[in-house]
C-alpha atoms as a PDB file:
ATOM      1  CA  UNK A   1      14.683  51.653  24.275  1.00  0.00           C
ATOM      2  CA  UNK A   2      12.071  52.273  21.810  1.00  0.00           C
ATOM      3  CA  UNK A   3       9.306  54.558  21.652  1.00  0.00           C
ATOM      4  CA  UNK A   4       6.567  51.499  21.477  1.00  0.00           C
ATOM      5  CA  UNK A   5       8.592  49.813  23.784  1.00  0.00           C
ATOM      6  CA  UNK A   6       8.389  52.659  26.675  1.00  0.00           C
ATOM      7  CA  UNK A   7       5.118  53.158  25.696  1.00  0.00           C
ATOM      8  CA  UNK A   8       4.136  49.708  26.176  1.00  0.00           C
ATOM      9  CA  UNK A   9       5.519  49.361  29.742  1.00  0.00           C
ATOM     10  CA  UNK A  10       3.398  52.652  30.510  1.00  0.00           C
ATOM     11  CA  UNK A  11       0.949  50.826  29.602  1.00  0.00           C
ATOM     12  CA  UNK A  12       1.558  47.578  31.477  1.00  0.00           C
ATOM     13  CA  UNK A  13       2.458  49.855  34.126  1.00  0.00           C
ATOM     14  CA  UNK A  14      -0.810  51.759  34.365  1.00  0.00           C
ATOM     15  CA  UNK A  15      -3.062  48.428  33.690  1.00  0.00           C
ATOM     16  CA  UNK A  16      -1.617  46.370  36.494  1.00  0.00           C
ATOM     17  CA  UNK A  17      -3.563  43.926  37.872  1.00  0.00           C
ATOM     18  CA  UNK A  18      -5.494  43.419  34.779  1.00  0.00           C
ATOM     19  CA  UNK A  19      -6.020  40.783  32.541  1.00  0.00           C
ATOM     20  CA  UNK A  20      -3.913  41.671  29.452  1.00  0.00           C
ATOM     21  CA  UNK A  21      -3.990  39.116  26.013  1.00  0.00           C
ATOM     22  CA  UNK A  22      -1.095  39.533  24.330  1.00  0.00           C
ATOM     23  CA  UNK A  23      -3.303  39.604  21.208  1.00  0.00           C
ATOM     24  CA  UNK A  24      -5.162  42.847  22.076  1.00  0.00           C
ATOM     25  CA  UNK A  25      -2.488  44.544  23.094  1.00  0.00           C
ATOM     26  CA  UNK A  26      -0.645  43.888  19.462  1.00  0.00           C
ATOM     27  CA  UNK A  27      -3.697  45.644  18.455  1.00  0.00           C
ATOM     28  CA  UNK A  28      -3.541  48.821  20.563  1.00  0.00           C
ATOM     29  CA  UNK A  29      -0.424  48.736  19.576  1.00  0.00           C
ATOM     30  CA  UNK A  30      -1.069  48.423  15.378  1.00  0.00           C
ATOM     31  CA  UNK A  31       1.751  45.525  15.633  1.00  0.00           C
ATOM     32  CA  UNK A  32       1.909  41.784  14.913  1.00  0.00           C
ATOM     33  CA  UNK A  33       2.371  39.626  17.838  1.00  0.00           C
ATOM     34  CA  UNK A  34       5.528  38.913  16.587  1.00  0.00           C
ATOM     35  CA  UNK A  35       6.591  41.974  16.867  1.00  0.00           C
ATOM     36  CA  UNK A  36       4.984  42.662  20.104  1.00  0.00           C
ATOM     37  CA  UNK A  37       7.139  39.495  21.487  1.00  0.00           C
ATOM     38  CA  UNK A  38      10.356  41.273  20.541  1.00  0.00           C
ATOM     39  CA  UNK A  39       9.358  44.222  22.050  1.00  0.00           C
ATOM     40  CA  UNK A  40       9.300  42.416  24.910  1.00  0.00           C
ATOM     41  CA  UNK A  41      13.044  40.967  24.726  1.00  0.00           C
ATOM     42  CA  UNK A  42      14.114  44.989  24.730  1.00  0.00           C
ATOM     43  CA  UNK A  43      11.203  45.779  27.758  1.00  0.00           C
ATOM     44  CA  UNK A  44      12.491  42.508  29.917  1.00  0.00           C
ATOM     45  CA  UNK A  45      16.327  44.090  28.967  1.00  0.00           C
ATOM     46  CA  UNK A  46      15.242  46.637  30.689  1.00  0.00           C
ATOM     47  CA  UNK A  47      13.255  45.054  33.763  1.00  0.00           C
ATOM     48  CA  UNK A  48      16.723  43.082  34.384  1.00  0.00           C
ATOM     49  CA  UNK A  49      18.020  46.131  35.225  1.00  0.00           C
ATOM     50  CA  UNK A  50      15.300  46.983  38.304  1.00  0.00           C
ATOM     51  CA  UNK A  51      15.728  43.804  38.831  1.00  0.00           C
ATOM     52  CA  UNK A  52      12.033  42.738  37.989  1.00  0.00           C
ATOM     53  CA  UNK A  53      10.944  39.293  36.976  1.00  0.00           C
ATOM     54  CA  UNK A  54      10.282  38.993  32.826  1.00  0.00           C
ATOM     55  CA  UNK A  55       7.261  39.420  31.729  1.00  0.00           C
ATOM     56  CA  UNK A  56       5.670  36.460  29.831  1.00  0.00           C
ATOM     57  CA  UNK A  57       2.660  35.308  28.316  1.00  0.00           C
ATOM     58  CA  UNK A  58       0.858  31.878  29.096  1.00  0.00           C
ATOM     59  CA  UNK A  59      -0.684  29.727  26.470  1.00  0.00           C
ATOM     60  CA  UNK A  60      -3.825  31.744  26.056  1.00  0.00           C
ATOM     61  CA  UNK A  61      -2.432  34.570  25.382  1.00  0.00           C
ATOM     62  CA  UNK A  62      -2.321  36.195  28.516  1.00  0.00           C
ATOM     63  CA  UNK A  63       0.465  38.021  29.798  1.00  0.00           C
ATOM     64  CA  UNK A  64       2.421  37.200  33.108  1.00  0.00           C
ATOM     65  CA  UNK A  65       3.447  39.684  35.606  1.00  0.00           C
ATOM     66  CA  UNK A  66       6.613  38.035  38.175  1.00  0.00           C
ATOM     67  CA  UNK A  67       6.001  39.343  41.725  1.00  0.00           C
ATOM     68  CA  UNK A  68       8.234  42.155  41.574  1.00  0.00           C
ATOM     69  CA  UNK A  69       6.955  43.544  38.817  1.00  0.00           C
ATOM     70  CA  UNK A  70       6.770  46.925  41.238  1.00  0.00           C
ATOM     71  CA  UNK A  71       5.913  50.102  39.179  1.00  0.00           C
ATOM     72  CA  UNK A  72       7.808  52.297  41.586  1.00  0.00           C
ATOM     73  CA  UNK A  73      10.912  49.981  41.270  1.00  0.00           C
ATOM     74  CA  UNK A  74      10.541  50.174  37.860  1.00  0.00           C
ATOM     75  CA  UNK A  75      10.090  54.125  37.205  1.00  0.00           C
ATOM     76  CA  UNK A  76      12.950  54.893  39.506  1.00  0.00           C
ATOM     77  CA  UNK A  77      15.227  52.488  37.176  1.00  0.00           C
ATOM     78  CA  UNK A  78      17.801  54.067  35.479  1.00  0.00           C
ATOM     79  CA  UNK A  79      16.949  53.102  31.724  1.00  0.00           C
ATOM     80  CA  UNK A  80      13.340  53.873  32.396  1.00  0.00           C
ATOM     81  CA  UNK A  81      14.212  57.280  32.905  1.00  0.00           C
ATOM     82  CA  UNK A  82      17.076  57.210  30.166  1.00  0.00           C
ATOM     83  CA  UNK A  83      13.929  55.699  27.744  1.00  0.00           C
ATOM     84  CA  UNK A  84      11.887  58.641  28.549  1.00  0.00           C
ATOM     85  CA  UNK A  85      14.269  61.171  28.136  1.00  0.00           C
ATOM     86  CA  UNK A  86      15.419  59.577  24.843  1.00  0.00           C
ATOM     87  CA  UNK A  87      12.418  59.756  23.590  1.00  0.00           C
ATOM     88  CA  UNK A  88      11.331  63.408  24.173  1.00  0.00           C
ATOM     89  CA  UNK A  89      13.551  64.161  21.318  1.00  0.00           C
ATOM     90  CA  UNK A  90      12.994  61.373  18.954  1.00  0.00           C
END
């Protein structure tokens, strides 16, 4: 997984519970929401793995957390902890 990517789901992670507009976060992130969208695809890759539910976005904007969208799940995962190791040395 990408850097962004990983970094994004930190993010997510840490802001649970939060109203988060898929706009503003393509502009923490200095990316188009294009781009933000397929960094997505590779972060609900990922989530399949936990399993998690996807995360989406409604049509303001605002992004969708499934139920078990469980941050403990997720950090034990085993590509969570292959992302953050991977990227330590890139």
């Amino acid at each position: 997984m990408r850097k962004r990517s990983t970094d994004i789901l930190q993010y997510l992670i840490k802001n649970k519970g939060k109203i988060i507009y898929i706009g503003k976060l393509a502009d923490k992130f200095e990316v188009s929401k294009k781009t933000l969208k397929n960094d997505f695809k590779e972060i609900n890759q990922l989530l399949s793995t936990v399993p998690a539910d996807e995360i989406k976005s409604d049509r303001e904007g605002r992004l969708l957390f499934g139920k078990n969208f469980d941050e403990e799940k997720i950090k034990k995962g085993p590509l969570y902890n292959d992302a953050l190791y991977l990227q330590a040395f890139a």
